[in-house]
N, C-alpha and C. Protein backbone atom coordinates (compact mmCIF):
# COMPACT_ATOMS: atom_id res chain seq x y z
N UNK A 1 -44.00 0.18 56.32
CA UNK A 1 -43.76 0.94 57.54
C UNK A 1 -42.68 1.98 57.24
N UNK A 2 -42.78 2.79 57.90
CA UNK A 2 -42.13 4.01 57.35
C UNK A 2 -40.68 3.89 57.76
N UNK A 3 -39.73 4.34 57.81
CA UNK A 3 -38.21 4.25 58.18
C UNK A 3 -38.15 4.57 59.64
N UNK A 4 -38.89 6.13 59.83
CA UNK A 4 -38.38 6.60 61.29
C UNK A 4 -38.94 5.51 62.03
N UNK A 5 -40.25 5.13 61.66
CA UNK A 5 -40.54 4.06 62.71
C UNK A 5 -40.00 2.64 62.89
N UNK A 6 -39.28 2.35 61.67
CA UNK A 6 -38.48 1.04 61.65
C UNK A 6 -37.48 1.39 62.88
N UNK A 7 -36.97 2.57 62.86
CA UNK A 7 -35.68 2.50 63.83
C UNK A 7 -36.36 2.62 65.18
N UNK A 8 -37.76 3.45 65.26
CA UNK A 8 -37.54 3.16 66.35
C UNK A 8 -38.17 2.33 67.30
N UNK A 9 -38.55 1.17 66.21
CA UNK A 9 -38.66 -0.42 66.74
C UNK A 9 -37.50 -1.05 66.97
N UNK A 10 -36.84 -0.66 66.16
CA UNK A 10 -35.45 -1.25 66.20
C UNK A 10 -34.72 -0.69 67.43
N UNK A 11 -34.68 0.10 67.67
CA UNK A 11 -34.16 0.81 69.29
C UNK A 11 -34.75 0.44 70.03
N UNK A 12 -36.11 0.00 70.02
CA UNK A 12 -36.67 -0.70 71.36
C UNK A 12 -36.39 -1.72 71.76
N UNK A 13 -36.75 -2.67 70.50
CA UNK A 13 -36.65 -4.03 70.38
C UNK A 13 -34.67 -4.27 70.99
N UNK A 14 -34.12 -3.58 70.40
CA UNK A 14 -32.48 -3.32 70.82
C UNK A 14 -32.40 -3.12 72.27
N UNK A 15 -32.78 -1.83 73.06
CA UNK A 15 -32.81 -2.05 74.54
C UNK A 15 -33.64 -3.22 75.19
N UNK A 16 -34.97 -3.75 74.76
CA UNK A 16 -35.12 -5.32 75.26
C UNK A 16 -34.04 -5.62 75.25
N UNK A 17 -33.78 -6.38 74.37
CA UNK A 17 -32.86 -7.30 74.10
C UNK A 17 -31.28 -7.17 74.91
N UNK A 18 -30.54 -5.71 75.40
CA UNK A 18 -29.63 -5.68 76.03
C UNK A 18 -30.37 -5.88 77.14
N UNK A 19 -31.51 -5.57 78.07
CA UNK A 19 -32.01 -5.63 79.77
C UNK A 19 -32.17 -7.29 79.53
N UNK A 20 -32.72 -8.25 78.59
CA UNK A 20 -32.51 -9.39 78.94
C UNK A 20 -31.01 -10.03 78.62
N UNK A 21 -30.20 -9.50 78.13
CA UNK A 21 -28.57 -9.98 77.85
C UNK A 21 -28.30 -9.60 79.65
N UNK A 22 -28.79 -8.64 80.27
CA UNK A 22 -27.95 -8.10 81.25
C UNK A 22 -28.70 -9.25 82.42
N UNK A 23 -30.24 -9.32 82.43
CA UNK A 23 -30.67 -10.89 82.78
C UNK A 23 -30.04 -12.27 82.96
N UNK A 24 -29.39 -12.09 81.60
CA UNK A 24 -29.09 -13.47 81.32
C UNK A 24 -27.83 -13.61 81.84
N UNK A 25 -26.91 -12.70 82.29
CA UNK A 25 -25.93 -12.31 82.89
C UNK A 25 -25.81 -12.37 84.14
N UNK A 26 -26.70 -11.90 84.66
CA UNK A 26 -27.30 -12.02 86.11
C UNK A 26 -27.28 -13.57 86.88
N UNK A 27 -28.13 -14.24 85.33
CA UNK A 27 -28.48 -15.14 86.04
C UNK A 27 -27.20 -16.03 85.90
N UNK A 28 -26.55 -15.80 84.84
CA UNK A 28 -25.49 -16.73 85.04
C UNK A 28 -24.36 -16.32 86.19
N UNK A 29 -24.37 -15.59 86.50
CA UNK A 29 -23.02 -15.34 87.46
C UNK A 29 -23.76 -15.91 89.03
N UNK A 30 -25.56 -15.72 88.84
CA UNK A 30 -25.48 -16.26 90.40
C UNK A 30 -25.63 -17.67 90.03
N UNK A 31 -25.53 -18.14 89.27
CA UNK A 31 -25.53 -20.27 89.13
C UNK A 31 -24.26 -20.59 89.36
N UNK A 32 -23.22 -19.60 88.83
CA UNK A 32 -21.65 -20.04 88.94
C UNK A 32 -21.43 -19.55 90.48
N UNK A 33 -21.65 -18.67 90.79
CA UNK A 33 -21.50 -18.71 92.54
C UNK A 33 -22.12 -19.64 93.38
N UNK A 34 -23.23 -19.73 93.06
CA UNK A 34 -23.77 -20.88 93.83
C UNK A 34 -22.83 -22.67 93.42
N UNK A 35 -22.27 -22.80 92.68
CA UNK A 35 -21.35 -23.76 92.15
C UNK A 35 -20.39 -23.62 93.05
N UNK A 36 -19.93 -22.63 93.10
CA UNK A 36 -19.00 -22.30 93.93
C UNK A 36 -18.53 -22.62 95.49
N UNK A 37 -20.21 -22.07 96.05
CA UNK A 37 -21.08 -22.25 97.49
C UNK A 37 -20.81 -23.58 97.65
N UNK A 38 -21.37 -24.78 96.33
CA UNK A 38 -21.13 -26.32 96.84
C UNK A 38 -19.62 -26.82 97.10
N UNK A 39 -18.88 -26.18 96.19
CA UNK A 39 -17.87 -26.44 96.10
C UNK A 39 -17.23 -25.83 97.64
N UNK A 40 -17.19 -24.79 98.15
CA UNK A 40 -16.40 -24.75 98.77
C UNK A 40 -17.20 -25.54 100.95
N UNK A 41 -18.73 -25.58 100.54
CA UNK A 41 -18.94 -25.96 101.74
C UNK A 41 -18.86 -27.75 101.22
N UNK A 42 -18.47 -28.26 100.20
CA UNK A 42 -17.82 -29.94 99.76
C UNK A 42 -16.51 -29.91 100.15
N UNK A 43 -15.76 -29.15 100.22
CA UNK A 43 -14.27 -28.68 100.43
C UNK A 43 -13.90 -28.91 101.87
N UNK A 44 -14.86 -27.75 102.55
CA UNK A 44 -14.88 -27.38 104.02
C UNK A 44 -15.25 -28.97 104.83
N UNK A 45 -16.29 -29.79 104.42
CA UNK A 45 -16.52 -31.13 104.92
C UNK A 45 -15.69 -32.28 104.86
N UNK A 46 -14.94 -32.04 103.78
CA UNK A 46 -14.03 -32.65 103.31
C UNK A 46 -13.16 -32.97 104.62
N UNK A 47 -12.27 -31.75 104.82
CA UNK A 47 -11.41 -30.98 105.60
C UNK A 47 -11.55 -31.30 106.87
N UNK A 48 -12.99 -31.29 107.10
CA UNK A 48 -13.55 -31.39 108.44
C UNK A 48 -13.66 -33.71 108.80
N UNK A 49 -13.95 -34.18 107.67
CA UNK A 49 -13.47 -35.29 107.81
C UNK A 49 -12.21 -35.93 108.02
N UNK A 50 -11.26 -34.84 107.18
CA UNK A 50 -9.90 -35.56 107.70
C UNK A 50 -9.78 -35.29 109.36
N UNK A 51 -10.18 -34.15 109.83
CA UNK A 51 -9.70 -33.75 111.35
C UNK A 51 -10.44 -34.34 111.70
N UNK A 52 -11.67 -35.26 111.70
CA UNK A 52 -12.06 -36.07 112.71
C UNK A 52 -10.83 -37.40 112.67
N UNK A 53 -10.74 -37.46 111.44
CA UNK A 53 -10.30 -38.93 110.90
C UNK A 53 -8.84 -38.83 111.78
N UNK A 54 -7.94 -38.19 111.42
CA UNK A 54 -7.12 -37.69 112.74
C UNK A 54 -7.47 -37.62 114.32
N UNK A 55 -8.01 -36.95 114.77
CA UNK A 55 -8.43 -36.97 115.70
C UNK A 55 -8.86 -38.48 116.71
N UNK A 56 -9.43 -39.11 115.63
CA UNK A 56 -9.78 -40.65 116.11
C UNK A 56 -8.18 -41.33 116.02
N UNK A 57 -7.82 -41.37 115.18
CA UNK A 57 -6.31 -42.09 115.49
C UNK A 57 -5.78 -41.83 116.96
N UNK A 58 -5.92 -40.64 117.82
CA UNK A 58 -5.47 -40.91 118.81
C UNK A 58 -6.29 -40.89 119.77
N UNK A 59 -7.55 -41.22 119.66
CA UNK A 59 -8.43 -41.46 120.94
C UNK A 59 -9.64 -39.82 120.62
N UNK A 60 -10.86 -40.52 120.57
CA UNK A 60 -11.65 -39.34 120.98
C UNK A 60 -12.67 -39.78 121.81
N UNK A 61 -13.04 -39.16 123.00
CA UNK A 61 -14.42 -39.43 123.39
C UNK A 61 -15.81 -39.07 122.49
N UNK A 62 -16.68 -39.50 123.37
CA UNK A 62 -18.18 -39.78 122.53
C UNK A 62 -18.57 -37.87 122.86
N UNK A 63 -18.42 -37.19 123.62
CA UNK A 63 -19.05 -36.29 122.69
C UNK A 63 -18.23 -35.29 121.95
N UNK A 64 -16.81 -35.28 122.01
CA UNK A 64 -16.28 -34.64 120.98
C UNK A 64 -16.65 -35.57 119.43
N UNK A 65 -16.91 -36.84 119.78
CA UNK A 65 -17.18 -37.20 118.74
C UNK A 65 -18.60 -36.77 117.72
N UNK A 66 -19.49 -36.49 119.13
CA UNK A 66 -20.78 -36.10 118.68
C UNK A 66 -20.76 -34.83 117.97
N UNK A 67 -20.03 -34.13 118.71
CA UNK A 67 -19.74 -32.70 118.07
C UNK A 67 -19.27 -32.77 117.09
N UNK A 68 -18.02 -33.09 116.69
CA UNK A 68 -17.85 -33.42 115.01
C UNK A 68 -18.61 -33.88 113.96
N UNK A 69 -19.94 -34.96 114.51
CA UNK A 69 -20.25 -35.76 113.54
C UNK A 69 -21.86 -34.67 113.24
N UNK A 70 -22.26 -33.65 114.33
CA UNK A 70 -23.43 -33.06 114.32
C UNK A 70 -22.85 -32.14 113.20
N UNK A 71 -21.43 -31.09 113.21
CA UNK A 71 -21.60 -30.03 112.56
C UNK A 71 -21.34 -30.99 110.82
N UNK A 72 -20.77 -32.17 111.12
CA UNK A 72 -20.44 -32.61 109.39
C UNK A 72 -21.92 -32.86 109.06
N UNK A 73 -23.04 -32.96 109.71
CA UNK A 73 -24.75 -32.94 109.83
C UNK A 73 -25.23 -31.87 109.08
N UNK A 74 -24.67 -30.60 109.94
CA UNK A 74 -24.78 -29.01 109.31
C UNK A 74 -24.51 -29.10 108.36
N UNK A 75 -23.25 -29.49 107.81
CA UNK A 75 -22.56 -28.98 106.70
C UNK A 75 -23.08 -29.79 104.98
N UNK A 76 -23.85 -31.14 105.75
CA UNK A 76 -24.33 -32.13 104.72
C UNK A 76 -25.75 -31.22 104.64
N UNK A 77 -26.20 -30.61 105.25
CA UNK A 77 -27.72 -29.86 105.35
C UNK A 77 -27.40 -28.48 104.24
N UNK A 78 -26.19 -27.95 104.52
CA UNK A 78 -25.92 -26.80 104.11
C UNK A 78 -25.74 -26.91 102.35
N UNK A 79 -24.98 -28.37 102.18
CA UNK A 79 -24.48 -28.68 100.63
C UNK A 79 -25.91 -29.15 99.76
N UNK A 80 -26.78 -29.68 100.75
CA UNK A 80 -28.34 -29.91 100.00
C UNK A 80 -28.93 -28.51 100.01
N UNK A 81 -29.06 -27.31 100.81
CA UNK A 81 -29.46 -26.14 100.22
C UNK A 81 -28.86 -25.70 98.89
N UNK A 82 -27.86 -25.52 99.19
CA UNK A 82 -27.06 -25.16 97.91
C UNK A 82 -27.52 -25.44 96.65
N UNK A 83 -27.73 -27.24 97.03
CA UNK A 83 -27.88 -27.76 95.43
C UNK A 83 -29.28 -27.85 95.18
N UNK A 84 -30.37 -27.02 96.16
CA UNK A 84 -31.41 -26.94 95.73
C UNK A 84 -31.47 -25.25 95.22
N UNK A 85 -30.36 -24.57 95.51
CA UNK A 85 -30.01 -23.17 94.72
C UNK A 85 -29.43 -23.42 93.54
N UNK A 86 -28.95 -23.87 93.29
CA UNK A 86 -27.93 -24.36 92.04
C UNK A 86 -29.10 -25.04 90.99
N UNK A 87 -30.38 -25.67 91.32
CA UNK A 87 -31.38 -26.12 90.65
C UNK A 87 -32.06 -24.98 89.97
N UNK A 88 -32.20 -24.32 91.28
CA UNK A 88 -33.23 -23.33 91.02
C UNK A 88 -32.45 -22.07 89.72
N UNK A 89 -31.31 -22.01 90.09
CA UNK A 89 -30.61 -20.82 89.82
C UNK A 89 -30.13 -21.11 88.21
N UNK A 90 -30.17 -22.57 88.00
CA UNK A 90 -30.49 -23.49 86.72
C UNK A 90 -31.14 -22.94 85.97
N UNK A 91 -32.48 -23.54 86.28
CA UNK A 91 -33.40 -23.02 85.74
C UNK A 91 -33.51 -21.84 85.30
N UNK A 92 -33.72 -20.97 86.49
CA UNK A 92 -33.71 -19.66 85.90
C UNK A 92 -32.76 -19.03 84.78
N UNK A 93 -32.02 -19.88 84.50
CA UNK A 93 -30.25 -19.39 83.78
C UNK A 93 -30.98 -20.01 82.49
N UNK A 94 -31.51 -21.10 82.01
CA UNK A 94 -32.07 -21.21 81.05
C UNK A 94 -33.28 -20.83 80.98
N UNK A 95 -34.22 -19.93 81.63
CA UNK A 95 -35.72 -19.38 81.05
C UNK A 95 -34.71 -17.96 80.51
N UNK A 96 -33.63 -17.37 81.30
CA UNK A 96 -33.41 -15.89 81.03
C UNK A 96 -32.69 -16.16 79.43
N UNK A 97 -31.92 -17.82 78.86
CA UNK A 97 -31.66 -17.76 77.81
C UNK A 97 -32.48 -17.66 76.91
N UNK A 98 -33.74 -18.07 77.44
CA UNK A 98 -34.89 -18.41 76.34
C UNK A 98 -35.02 -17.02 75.94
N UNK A 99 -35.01 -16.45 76.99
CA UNK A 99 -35.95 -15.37 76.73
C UNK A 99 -34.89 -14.02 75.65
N UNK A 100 -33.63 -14.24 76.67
CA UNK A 100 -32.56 -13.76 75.12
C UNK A 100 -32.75 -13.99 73.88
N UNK A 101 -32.99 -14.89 73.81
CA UNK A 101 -32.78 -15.73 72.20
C UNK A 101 -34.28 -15.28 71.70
N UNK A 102 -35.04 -15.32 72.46
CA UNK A 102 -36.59 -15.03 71.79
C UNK A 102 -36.66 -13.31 71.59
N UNK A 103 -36.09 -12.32 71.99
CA UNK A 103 -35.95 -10.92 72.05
C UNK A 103 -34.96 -10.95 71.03
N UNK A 104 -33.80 -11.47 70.83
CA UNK A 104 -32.65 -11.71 69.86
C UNK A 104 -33.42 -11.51 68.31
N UNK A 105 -34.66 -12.60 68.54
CA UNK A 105 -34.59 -12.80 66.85
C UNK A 105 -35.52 -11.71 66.55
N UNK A 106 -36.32 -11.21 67.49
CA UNK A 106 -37.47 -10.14 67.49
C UNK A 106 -36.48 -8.88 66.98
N UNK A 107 -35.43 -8.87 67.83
CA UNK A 107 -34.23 -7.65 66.75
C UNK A 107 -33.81 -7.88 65.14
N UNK A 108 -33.52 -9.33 65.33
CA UNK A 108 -33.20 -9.67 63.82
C UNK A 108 -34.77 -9.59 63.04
N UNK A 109 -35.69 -9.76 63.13
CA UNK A 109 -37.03 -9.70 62.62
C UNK A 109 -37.14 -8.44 62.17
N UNK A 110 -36.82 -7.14 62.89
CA UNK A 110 -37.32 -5.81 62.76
C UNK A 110 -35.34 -5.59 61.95
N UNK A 111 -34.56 -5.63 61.81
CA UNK A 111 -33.64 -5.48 61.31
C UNK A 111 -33.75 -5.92 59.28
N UNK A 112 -34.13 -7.04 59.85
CA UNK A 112 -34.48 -7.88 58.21
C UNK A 112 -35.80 -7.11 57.49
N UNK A 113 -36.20 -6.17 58.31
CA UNK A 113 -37.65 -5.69 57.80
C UNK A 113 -37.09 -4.28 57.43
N UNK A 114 -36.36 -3.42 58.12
CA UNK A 114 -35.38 -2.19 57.79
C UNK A 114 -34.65 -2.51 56.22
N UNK A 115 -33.96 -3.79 56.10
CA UNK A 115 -33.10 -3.65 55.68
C UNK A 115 -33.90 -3.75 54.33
N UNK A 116 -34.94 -4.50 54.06
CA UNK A 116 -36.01 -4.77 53.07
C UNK A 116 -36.59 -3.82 52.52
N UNK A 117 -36.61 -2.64 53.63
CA UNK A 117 -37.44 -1.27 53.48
C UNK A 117 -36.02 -0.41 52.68
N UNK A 118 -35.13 -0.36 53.20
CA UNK A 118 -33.74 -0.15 52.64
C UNK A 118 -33.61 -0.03 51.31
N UNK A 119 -33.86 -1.54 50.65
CA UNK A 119 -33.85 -1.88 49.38
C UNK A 119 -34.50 -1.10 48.56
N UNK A 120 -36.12 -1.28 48.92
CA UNK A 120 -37.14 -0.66 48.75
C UNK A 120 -36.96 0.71 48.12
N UNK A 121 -36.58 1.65 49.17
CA UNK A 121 -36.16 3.10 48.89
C UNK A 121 -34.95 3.10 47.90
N UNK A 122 -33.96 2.65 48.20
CA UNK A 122 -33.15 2.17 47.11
C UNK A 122 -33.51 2.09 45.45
N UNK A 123 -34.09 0.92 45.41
CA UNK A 123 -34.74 0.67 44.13
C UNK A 123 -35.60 1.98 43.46
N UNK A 124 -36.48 2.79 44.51
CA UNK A 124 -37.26 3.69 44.24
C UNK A 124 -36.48 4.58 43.63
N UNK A 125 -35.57 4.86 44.61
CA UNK A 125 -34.55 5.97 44.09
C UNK A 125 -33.70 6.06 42.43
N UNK A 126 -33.32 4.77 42.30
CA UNK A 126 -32.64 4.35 41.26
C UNK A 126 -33.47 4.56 39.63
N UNK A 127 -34.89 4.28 40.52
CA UNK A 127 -35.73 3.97 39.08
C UNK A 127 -36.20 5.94 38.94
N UNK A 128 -35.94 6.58 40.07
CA UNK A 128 -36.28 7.97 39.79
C UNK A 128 -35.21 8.85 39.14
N UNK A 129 -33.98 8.28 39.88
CA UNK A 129 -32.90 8.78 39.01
C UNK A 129 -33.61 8.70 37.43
N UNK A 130 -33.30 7.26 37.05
CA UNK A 130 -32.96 6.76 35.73
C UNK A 130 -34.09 7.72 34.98
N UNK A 131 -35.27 7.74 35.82
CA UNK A 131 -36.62 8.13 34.52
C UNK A 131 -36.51 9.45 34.65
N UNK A 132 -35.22 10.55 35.66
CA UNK A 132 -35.22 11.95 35.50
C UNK A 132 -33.76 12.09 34.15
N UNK A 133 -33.04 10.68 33.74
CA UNK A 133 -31.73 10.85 33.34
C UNK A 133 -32.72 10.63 31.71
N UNK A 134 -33.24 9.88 31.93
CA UNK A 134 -34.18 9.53 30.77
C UNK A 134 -35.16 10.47 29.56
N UNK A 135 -35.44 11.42 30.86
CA UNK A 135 -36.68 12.85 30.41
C UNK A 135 -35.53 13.91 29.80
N UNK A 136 -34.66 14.00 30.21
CA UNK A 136 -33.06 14.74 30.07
C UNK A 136 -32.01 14.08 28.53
N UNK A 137 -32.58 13.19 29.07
CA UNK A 137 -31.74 12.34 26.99
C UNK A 137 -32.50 12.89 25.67
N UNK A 138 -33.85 12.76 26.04
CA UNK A 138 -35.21 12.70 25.67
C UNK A 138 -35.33 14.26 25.20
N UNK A 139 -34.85 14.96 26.00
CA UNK A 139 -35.43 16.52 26.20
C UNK A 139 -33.80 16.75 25.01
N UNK A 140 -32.49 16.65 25.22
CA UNK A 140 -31.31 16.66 24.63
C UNK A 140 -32.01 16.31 23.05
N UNK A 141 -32.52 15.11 22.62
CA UNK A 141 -32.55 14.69 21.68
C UNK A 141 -33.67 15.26 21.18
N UNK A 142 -34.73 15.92 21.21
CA UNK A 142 -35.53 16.75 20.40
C UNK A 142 -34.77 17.85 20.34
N UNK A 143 -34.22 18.53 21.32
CA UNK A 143 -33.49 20.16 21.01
C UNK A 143 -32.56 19.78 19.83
N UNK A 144 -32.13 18.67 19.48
CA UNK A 144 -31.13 18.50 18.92
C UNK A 144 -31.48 18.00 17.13
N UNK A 145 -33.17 17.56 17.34
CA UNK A 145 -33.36 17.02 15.93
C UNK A 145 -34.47 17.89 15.56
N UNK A 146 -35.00 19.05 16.49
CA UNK A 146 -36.03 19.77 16.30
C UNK A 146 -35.64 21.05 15.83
């Protein structure tokens, strides 16, 4: 394969590979927020248990009680969404790694194939030098015994 076109597989294969890094980025910052989401509506219930738990120490009726015990309801409803976002948002955080790592080596694939082609021209070059340094010794040494 020719050079110009090595690179500009290699530039393609290269912007893949940063739009799924920026993916994989994506996906990780919304799994750590959603971590977050549990954490702080686990926090908020928390909080909300001590003020009942207070609250009962000095007497509560039945429907302030109800009211407390419905929204800690909400809030147990709210921490199971979450952690069915935090599943989901999982997942997705490891397909977008897969898919890094599988674009990753597709760069290193077309890189290792440049660099081979590299050689290649290299070697070519070396052996053209030598057989133009060669015709030139060659050409020196008859002018010289002729």
């Amino acid at each position: 394969m020719p050079m110009r076109q090595l690179n500009t597989l290699l530039k393609f294969e290269q912007d893949k590979e940063a739009t799924a890094a920026q993916k994989l980025q994506a996906a990780e910052l919304d799994y750590q927020q959603n971590l977050q989401r549990l954490t702080g509506v686990q926090d908020y219930r928390l909080e909300y248990m001590k003020r009942l738990s207070q609250r009962s120490l000095s007497g509560i009726d039945s429907a302030t009680y109800s009211h407390f015990h419905g929204f800690i309801a909400k809030l147990d409803h709210a921490a199971e969404q979450v952690q069915i976002a935090i599943k989901q948002a999982k997942s997705m955080l490891e397909l977008r790694k897969k898919q890094w790592l599988a674009q990753r080596q597709k760069v290193k694939a077309v890189e290792h194939l440049k660099e081979q082609q590299l050689k290649k021209v290299a070697v070519l070059a070396e052996k053209r030098e030598q057989k133009m340094f060669d015709e030139i010794a060659t050409q020196q040494f008859i002018r010289r015994n002729y």
